[in-house]
Protein backbone atom coordinates (compact mmCIF):
# COMPACT_ATOMS: atom_id res chain seq x y z
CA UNK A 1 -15.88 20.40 3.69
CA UNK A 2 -19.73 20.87 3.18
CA UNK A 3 -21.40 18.38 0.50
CA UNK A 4 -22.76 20.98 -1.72
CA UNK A 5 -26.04 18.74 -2.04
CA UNK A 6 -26.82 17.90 1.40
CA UNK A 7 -24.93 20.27 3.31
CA UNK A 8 -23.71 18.34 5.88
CA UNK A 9 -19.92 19.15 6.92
CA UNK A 10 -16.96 16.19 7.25
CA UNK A 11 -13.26 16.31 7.68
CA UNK A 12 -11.27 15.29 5.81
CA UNK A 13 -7.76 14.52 6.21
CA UNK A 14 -6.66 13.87 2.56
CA UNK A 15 -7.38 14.17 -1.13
CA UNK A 16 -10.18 12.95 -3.49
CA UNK A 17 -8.99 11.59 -6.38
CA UNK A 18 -11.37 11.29 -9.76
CA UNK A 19 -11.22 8.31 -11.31
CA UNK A 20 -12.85 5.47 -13.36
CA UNK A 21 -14.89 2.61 -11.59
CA UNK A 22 -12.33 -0.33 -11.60
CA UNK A 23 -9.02 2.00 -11.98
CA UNK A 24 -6.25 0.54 -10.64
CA UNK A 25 -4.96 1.67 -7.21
CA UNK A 26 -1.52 1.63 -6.70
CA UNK A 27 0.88 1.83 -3.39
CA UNK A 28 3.32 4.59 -2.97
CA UNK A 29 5.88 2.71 -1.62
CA UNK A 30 6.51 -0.02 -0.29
CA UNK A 31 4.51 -1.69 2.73
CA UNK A 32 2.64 -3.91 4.73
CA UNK A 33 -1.15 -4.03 4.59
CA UNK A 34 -2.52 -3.80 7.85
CA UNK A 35 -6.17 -3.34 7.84
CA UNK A 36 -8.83 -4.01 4.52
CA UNK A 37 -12.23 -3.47 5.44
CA UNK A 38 -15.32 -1.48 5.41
CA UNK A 39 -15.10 2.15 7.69
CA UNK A 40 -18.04 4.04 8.04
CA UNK A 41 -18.06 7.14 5.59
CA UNK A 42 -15.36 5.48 3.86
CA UNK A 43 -16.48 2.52 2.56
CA UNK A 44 -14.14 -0.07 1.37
CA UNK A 45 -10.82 0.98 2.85
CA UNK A 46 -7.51 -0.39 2.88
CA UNK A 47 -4.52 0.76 5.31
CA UNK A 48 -0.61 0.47 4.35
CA UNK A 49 2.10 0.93 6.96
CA UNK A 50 5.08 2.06 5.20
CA UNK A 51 6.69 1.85 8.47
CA UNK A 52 8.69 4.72 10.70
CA UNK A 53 5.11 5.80 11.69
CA UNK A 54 4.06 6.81 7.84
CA UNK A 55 0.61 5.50 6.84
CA UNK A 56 -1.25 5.52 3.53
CA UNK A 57 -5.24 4.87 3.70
CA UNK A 58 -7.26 4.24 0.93
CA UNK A 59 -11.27 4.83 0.53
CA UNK A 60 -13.99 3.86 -1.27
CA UNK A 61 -12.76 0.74 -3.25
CA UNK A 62 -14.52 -1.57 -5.18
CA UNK A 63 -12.35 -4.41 -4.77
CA UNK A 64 -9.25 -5.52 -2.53
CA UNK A 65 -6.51 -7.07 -4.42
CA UNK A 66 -3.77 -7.44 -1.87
CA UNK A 67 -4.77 -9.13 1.37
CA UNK A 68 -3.86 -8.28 5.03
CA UNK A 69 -0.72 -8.95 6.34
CA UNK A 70 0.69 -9.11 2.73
CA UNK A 71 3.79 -6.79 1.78
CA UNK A 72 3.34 -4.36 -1.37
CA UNK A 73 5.86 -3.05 -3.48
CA UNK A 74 6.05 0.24 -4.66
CA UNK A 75 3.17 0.70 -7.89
CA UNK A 76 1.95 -2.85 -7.25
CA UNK A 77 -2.01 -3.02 -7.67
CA UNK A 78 -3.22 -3.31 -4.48
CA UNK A 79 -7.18 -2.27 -4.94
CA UNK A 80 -9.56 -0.59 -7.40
CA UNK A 81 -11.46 2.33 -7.55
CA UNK A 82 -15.33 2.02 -6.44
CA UNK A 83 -17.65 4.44 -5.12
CA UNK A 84 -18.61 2.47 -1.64
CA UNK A 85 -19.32 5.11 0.60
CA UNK A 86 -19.19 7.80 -1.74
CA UNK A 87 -21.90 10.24 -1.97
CA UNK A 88 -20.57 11.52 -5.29
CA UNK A 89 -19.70 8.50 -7.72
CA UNK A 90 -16.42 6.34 -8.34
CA UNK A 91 -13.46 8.12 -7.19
CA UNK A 92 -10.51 7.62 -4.59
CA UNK A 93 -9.85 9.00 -1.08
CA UNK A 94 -5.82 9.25 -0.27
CA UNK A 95 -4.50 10.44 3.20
CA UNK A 96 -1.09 9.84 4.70
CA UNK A 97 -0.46 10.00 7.81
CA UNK A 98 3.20 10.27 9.70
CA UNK A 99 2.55 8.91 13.93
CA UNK A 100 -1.49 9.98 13.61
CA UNK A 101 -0.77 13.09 11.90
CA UNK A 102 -2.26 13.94 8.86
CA UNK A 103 0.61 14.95 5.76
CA UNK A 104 -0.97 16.85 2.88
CA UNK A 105 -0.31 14.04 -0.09
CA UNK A 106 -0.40 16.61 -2.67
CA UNK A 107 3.09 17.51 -1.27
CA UNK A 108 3.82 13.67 -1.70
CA UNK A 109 2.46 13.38 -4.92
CA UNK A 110 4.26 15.83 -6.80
CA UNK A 111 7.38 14.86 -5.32
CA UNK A 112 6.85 10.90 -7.01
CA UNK A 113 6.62 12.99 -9.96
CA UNK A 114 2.99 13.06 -10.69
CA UNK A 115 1.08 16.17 -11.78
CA UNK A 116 -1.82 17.31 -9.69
CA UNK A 117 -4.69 17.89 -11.31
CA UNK A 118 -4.11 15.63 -14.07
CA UNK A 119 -5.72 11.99 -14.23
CA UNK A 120 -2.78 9.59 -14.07
C-alpha cells in the first residue's frame, strides 16, 4: 500500500477500520491475550490467541482494557480505538492470522454477520 501523502510503501496483512477516538474494540471470539504493547508502525497493539493456531492483532489503540494473560470472551471490550502509530488519524488495524498466515478478515467479518463497509 503506498501512503498517498508520503509515498512510502508498507504491507499490510489486514484491514483498516474507521472509527471514533475512544470506540470500543471488541474480541471476535473468545481468547487469551498474549501480548499488549507498543510495535513499531503499529503503535499500541494488542494480540489474542484464539487458539488452534488462529490469531487476532489489534493496532493503533488508545487504551488497553484487558491485560495480558487474561481470557476474553467473545464482544467483551478489550481496547479502544486511538491513532498511536497512525499516520492518518483514529482508526483500527485488524489482521488474523491462522499458524503465521495471514486470513483476509473481511471473509471473517461478514461471516459474524457484520456488513463491510458500514461503521458498526
Amino acid at each position: 500500500v503506498e501512503h498517498p501523502k508520503f509515498h512510502t510503501v508498507t504491507f499490510n496483512n489486514g484491514i483498516e477500520i474507521e472509527a471514533n477516538a475512544g470506540a470500543e474494540v471488541k474480541s471476535v471470539y473468545k481468547g487469551r491475550i498474549v501480548y499488549s504493547g507498543w510495535f513499531r508502525g503499529y503503535g499500541k497493539v494488542m494480540i489474542v490467541d484464539h487458539g488452534e493456531g488462529y490469531y487476532t492483532l489489534f493496532a493503533h489503540l488508545s487504551k488497553v482494557i484487558k491485560d495480558v494473560h487474561s481470557i476474553a470472551e467473545k464482544d467483551d471490550v478489550i481496547a479502544l480505538v486511538g491513532d498511536t502509530g497512525s499516520l492518518k488519524g483514529p482508526l483500527l488495524y485488524f489482521e488474523i492470522r491462522q499458524k503465521g498466515v495471514p486470513l483476509d478478515p473481511l471473509n471473517w467479518l461478514a461471516y459474524d454477520g457484520i456488513k463491510v463497509g458500514s461503521k458498526q
